[in-house]
N, C-alpha and C. Protein backbone atom coordinates (compact mmCIF):
# COMPACT_ATOMS: atom_id res chain seq x y z
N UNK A 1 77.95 71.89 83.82
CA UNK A 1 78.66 73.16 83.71
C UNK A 1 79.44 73.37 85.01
N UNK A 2 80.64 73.98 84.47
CA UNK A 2 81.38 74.10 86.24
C UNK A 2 81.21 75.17 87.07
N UNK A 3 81.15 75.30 87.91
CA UNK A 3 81.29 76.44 88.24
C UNK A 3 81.92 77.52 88.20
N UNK A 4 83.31 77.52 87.62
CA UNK A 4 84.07 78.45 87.22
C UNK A 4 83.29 79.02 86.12
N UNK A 5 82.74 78.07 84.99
CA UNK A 5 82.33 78.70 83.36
C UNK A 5 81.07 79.85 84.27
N UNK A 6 79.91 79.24 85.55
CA UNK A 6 78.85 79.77 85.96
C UNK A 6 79.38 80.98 86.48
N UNK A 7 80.11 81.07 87.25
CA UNK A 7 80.66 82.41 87.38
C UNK A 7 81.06 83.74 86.74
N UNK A 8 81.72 82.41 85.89
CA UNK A 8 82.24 83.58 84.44
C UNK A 8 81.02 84.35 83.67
N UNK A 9 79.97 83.32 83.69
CA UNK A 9 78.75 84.25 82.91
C UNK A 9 77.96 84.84 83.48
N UNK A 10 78.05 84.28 85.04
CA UNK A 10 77.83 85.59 85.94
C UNK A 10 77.74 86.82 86.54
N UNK A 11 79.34 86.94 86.03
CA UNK A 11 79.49 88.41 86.51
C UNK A 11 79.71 88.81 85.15
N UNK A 12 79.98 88.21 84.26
CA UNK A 12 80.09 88.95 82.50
C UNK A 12 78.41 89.44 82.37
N UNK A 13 77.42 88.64 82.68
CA UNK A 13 76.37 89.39 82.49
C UNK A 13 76.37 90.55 83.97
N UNK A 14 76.56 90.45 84.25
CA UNK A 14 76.52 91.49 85.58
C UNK A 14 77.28 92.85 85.12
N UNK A 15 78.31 92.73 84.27
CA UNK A 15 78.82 93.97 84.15
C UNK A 15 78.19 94.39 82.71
N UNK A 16 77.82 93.51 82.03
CA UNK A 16 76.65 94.22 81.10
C UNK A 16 75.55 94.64 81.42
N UNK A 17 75.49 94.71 82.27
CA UNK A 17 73.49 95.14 82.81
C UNK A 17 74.17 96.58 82.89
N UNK A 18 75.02 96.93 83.54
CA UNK A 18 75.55 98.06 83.26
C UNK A 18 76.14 98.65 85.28
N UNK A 19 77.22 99.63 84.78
CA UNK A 19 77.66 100.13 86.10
C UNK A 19 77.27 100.14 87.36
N UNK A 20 75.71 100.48 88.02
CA UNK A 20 74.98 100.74 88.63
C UNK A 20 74.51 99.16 88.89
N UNK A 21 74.18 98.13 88.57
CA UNK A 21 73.88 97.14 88.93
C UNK A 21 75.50 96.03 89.58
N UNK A 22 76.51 96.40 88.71
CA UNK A 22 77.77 95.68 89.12
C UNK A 22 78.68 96.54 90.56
N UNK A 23 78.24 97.95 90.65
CA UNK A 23 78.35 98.63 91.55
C UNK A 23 77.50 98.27 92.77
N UNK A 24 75.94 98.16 92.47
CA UNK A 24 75.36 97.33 94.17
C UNK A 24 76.40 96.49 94.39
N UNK A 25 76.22 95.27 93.36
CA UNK A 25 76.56 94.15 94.26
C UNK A 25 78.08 94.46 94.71
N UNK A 26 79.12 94.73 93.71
CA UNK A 26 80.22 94.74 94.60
C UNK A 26 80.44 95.67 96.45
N UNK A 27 78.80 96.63 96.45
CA UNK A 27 78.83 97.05 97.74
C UNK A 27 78.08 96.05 98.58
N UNK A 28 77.30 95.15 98.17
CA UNK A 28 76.63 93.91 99.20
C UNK A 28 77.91 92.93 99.64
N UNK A 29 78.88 92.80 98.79
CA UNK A 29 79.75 91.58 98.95
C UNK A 29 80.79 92.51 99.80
N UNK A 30 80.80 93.61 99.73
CA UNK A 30 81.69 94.81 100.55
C UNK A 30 81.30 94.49 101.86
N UNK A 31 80.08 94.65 102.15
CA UNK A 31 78.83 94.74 103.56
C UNK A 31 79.38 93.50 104.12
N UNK A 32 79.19 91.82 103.28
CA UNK A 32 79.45 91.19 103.77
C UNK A 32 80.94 90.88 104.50
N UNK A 33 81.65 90.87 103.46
CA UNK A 33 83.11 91.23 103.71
C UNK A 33 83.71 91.80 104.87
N UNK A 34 83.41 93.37 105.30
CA UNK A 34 83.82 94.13 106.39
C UNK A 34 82.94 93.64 107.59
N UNK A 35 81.45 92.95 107.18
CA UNK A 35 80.78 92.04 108.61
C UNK A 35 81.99 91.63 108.71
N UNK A 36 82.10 90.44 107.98
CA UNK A 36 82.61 89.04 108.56
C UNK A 36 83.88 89.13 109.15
N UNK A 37 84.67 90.42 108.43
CA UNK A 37 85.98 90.68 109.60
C UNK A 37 86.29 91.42 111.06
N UNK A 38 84.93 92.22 110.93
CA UNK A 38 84.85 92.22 111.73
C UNK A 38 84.45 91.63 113.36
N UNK A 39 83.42 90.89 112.57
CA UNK A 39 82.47 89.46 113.44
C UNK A 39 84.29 88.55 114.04
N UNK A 40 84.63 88.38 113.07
CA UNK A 40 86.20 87.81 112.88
C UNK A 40 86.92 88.53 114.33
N UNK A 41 87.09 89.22 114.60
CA UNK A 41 87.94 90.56 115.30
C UNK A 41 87.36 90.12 116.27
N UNK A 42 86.06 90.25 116.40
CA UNK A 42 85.09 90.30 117.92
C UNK A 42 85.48 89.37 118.62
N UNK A 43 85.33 87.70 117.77
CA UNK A 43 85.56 86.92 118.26
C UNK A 43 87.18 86.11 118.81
N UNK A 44 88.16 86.75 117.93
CA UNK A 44 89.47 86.60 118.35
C UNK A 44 89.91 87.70 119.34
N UNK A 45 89.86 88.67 119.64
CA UNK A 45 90.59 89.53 120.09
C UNK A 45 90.38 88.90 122.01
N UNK A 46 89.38 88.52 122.24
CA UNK A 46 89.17 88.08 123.36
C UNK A 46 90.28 87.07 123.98
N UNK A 47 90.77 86.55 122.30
CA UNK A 47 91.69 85.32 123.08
C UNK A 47 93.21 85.84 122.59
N UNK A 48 93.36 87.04 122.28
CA UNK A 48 94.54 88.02 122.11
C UNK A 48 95.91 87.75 122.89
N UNK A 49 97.06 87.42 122.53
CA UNK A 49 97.76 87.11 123.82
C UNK A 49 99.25 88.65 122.84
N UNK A 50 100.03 89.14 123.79
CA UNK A 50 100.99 90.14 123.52
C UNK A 50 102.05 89.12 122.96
N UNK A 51 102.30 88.02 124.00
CA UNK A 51 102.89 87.02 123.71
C UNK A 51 103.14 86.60 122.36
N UNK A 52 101.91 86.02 121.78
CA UNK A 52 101.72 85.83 120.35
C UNK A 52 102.41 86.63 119.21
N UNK A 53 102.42 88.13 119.14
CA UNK A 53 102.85 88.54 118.60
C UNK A 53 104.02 88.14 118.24
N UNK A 54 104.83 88.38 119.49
CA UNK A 54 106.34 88.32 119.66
C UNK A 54 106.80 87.02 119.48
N UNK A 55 106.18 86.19 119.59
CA UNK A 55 106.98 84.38 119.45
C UNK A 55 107.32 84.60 117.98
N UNK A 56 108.39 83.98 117.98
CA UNK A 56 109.17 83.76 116.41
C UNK A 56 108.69 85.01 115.84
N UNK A 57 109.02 86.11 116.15
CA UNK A 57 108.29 87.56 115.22
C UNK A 57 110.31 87.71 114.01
N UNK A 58 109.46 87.46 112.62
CA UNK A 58 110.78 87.75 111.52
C UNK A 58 111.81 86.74 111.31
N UNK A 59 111.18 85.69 111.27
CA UNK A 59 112.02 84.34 111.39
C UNK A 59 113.37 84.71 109.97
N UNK A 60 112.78 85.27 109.53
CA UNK A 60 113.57 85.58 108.39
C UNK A 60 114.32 87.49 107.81
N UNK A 61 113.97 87.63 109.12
CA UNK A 61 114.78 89.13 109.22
C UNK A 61 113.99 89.83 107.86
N UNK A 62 114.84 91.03 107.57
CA UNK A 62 114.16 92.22 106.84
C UNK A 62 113.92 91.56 105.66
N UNK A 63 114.28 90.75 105.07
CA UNK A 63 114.53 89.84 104.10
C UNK A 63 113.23 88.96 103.54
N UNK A 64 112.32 88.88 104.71
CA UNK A 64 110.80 88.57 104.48
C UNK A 64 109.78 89.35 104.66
N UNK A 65 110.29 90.48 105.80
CA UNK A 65 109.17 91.51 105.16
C UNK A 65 109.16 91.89 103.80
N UNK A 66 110.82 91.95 102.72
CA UNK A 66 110.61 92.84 101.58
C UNK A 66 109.77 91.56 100.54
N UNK A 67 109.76 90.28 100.96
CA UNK A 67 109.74 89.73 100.45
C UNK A 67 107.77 89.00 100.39
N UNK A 68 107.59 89.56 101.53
CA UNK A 68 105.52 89.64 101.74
C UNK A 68 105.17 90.89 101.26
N UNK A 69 106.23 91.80 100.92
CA UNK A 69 105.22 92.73 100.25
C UNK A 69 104.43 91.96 98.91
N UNK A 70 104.49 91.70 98.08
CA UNK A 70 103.67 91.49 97.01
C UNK A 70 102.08 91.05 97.67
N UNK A 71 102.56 90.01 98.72
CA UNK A 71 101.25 89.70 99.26
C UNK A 71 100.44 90.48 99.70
N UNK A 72 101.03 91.09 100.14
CA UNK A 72 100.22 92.45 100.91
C UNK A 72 99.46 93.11 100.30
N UNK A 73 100.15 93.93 99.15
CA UNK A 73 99.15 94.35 98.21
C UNK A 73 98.24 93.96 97.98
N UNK A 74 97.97 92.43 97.74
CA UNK A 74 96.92 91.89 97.35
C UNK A 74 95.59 92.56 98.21
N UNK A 75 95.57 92.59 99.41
CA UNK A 75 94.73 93.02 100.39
C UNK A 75 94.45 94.28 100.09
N UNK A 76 94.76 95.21 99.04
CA UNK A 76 94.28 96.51 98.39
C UNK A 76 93.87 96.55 97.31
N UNK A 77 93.94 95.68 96.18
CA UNK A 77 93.58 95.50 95.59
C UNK A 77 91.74 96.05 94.74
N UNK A 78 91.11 95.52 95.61
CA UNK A 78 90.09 95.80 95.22
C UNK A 78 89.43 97.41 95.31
N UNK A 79 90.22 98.06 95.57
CA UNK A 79 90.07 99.42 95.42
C UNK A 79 90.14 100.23 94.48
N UNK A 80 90.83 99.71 93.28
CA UNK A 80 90.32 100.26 91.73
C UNK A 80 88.88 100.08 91.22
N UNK A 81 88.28 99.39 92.20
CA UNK A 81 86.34 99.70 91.46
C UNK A 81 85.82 101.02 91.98
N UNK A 82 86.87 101.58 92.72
CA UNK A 82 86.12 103.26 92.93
C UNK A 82 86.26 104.07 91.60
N UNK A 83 87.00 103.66 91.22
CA UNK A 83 87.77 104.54 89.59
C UNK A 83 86.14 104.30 88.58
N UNK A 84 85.84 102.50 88.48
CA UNK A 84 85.19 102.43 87.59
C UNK A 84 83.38 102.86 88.05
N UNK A 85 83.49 103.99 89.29
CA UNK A 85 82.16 104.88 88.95
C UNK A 85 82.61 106.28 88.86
N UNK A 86 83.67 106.35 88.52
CA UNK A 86 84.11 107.91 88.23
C UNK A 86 82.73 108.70 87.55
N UNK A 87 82.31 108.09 86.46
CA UNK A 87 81.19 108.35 85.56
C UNK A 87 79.85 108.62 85.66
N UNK A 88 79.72 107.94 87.08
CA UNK A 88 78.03 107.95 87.58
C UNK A 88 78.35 108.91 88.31
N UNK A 89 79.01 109.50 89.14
CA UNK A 89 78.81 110.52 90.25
C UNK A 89 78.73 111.81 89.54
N UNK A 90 78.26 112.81 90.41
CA UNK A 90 77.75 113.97 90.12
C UNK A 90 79.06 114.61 90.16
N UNK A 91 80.08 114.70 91.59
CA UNK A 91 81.72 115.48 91.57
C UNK A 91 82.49 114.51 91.81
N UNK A 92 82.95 114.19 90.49
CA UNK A 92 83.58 113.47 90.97
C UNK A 92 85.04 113.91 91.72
N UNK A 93 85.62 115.05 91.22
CA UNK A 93 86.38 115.44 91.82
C UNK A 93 86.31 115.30 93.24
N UNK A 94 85.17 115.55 94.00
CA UNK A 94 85.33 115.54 95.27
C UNK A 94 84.61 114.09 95.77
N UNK A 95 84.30 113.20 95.40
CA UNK A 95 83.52 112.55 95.62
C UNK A 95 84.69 111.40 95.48
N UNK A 96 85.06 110.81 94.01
CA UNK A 96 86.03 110.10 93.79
C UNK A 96 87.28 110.12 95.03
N UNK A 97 87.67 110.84 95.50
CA UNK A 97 88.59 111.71 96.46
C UNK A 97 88.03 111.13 97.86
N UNK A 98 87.10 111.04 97.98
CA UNK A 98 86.04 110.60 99.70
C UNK A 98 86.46 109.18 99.09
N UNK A 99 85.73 108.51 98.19
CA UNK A 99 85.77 107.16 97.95
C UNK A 99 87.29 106.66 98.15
N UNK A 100 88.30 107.28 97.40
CA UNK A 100 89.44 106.46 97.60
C UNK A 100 89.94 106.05 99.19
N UNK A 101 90.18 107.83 99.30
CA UNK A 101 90.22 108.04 101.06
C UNK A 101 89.90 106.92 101.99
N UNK A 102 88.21 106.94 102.28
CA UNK A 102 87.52 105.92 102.97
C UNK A 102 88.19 104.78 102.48
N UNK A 103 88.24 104.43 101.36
CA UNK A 103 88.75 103.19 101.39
C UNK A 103 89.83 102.68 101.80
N UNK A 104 90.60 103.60 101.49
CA UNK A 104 92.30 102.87 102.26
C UNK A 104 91.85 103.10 103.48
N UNK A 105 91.10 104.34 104.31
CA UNK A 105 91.85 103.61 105.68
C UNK A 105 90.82 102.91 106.19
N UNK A 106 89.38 102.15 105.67
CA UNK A 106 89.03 101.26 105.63
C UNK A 106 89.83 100.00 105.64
N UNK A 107 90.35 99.62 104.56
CA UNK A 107 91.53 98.40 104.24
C UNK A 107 92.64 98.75 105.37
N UNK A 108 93.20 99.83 105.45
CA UNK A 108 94.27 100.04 106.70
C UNK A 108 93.91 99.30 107.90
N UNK A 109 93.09 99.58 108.46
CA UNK A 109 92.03 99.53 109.65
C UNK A 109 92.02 97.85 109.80
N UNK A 110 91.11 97.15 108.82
CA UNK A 110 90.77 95.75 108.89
C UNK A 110 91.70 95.36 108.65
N UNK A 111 92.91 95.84 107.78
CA UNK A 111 94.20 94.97 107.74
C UNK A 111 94.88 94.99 109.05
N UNK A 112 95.33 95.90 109.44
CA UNK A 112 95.81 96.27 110.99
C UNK A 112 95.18 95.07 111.99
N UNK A 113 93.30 95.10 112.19
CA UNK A 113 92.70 94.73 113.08
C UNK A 113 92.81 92.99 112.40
N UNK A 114 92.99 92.19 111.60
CA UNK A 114 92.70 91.03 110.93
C UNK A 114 94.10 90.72 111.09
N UNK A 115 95.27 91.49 111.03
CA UNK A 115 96.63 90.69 111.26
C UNK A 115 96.52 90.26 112.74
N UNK A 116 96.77 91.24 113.77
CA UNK A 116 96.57 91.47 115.44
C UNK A 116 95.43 90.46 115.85
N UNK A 117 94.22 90.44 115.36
CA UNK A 117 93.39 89.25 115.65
C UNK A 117 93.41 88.16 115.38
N UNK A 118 94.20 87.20 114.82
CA UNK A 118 94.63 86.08 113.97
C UNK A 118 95.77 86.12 114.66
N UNK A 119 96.74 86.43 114.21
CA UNK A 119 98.02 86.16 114.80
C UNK A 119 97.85 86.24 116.18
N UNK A 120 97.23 87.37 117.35
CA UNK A 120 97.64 87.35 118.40
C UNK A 120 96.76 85.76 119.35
N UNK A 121 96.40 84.90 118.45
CA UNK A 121 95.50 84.15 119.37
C UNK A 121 96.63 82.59 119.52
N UNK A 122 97.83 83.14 118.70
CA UNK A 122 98.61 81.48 118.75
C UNK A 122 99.74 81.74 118.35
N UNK A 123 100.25 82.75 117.85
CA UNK A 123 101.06 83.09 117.17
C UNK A 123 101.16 82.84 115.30
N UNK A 124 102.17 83.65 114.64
CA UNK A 124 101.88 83.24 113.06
C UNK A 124 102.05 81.86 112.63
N UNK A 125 103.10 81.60 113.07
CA UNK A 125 102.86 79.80 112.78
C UNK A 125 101.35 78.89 113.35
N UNK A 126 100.29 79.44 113.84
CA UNK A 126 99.72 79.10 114.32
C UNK A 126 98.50 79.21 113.73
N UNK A 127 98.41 79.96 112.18
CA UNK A 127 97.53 80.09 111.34
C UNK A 127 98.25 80.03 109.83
N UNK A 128 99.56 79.85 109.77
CA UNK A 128 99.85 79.05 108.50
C UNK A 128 100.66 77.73 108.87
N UNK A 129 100.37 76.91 109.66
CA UNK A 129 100.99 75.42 109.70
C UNK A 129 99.49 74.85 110.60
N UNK A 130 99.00 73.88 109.74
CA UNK A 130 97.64 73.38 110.53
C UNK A 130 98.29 72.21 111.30
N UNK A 131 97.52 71.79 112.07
CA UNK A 131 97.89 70.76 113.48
C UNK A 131 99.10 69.25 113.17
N UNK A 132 98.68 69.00 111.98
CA UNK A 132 99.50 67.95 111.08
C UNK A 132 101.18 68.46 110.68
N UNK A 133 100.79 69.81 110.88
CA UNK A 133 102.51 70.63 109.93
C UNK A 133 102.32 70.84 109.03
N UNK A 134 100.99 70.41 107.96
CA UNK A 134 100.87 70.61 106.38
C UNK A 134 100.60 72.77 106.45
N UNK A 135 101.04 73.43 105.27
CA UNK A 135 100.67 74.67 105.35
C UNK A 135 99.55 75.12 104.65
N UNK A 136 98.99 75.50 105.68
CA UNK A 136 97.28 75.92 105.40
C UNK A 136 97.11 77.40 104.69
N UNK A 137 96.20 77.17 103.84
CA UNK A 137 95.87 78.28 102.43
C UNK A 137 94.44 79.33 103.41
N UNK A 138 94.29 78.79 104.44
CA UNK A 138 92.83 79.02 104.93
C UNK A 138 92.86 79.85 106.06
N UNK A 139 93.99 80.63 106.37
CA UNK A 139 94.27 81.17 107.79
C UNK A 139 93.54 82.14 108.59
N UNK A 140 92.34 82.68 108.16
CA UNK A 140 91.32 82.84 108.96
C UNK A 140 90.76 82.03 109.85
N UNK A 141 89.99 80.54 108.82
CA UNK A 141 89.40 79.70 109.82
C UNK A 141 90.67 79.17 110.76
N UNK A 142 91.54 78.69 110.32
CA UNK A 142 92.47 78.13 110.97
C UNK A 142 92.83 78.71 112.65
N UNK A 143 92.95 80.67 112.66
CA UNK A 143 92.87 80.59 113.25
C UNK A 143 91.64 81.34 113.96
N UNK A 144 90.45 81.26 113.93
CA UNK A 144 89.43 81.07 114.93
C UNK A 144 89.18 79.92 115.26
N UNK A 145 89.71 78.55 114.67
CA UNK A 145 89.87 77.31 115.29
C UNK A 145 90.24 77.39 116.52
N UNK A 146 91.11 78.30 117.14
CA UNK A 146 91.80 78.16 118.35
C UNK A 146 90.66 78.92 119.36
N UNK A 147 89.96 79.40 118.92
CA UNK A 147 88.72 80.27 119.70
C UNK A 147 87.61 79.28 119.79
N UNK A 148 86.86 78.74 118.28
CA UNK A 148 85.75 78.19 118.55
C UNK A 148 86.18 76.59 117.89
N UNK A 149 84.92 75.71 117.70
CA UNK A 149 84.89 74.74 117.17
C UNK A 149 84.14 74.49 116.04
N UNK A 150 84.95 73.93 114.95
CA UNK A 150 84.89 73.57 113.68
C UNK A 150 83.38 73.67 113.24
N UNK A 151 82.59 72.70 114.41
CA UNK A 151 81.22 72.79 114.38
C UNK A 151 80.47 73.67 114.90
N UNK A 152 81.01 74.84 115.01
CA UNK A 152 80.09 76.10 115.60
C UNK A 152 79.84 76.90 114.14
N UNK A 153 78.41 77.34 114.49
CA UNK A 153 77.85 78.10 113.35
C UNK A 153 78.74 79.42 112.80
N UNK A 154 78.96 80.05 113.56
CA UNK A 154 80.04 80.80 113.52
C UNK A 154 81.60 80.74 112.65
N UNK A 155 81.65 79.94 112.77
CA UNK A 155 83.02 79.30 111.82
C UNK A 155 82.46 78.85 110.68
N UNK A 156 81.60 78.13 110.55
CA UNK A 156 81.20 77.82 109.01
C UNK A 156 80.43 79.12 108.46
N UNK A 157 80.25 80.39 109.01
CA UNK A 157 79.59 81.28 108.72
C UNK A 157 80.96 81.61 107.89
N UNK A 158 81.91 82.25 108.66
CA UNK A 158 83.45 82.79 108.64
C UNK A 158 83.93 81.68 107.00
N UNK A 159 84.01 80.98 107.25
CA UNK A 159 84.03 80.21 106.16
C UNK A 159 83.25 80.67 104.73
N UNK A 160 81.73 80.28 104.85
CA UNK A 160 81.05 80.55 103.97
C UNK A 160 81.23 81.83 103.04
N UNK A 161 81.17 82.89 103.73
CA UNK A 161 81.41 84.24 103.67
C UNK A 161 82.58 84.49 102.89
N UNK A 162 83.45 84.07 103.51
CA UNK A 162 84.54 84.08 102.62
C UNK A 162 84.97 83.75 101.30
N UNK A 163 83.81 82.40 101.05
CA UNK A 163 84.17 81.54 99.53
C UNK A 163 83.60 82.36 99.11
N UNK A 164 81.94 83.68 99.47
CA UNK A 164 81.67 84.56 98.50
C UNK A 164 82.30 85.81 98.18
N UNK A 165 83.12 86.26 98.87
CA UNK A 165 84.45 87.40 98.69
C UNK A 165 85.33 87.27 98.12
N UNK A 166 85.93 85.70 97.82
CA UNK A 166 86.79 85.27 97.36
C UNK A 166 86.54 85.21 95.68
C-alpha cells in the first residue's frame, strides 16, 4: 500500500470520528508547525546579515512581486479550519472572530519572521538555487544549511517536522 492511499484513509477516517478529534490533531500538527519555525528563526537570525536582504532584492521588478502573489497565499491557507468548528463553540460570534484574528497575525508574524530568517542568512538566491545551480523545492533546510550541518540533529529535526505539516 502506498503511502499516499495510507494517508488518504487516514485522515478520511479522522474526519469521520468526527470534528473534535480532526480538530486536536490539526492543533498538535499546529504546535508542531509554529515550534519548528520558530526553533527555525532562533537558529537563523543569529547568522542574519542586512546585506542579504538587499543583494539582488526584485530581480524582476514589480512584475514578480504581482506575480508571487499566488504563492503567497498558499502560506494562509490553512486558516479555513477555523470556519469548520464554527459548530462546536459556544459564541461563536465572538469566538470564531478571536480564532480568525489570532490566526492571521499568527501567519503574519511567522511569515514576516520565516522570510527575514531564511533569506537574511545568504541572500534569496541562496535558498532557491542549491550549491550545484539545480532549484531547490526545500528552502528551509537549504537555508539553515548555511547555519548548521546536514548532520546535525537539528536539521533533520527541521526536516522531519516539516514532511509532517506538509
Amino acid at each position: 500500500m502506498s503511502i499516499s492511499i495510507a494517508a488518504y484513509l487516514l485522515f478520511t477516517a479522522l474526519n469521520i470520528s468526527g470534528v473534535k478529534a480532526a480538530a486536536t490533531f490539526e492543533l498538535i500538527i499546529t504546535i508542531f508547525a509554529v515550534g519548528e519555525l520558530l526553533l527555525f528563526a532562533g537558529l537563523t537570525l543569529p547568522g542574519f546579515e542586512m546585506a542579504n536582504l538587499q543583494k539582488n532584492a526584485l530581480p524582476h521588478g514589480w512584475t514578480g512581486i504581482f506575480a508571487s502573489i499566488p504563492f503567497a497565499i498558499w502560506f494562509f491557507l490553512g486558516i479555513e479550519g477555523v470556519a469548520n468548528v464554527a459548530e462546536e463553540t459556544r459564541n461563536p460570534q465572538k469566538t470564531i472572530l478571536k480564532g480568525f484574528g489570532s490566526a492571521i497575525i499568527t501567519l503574519v508574524v511567522l511569515c514576516i519572521l520565516t522570510f527575514i530568517s531564511s533569506v537574511g542568512v545568504g541572500g534569496w538566491e541562496a535558498v532557491v538555487y542549491t550549491k550545484d545551480g539545480a532549484v531547490s523545492d526545500s528552502p528551509l533546510p537549504l537555508a539553515l544549511s548555511h547555519i548548521v550541518t546536514s548532520n546535525n540533529v537539528l536539521y533533520h529535526m527541521l526536516v522531519t517536522v516539516g514532511l509532517l505539516d506538509w
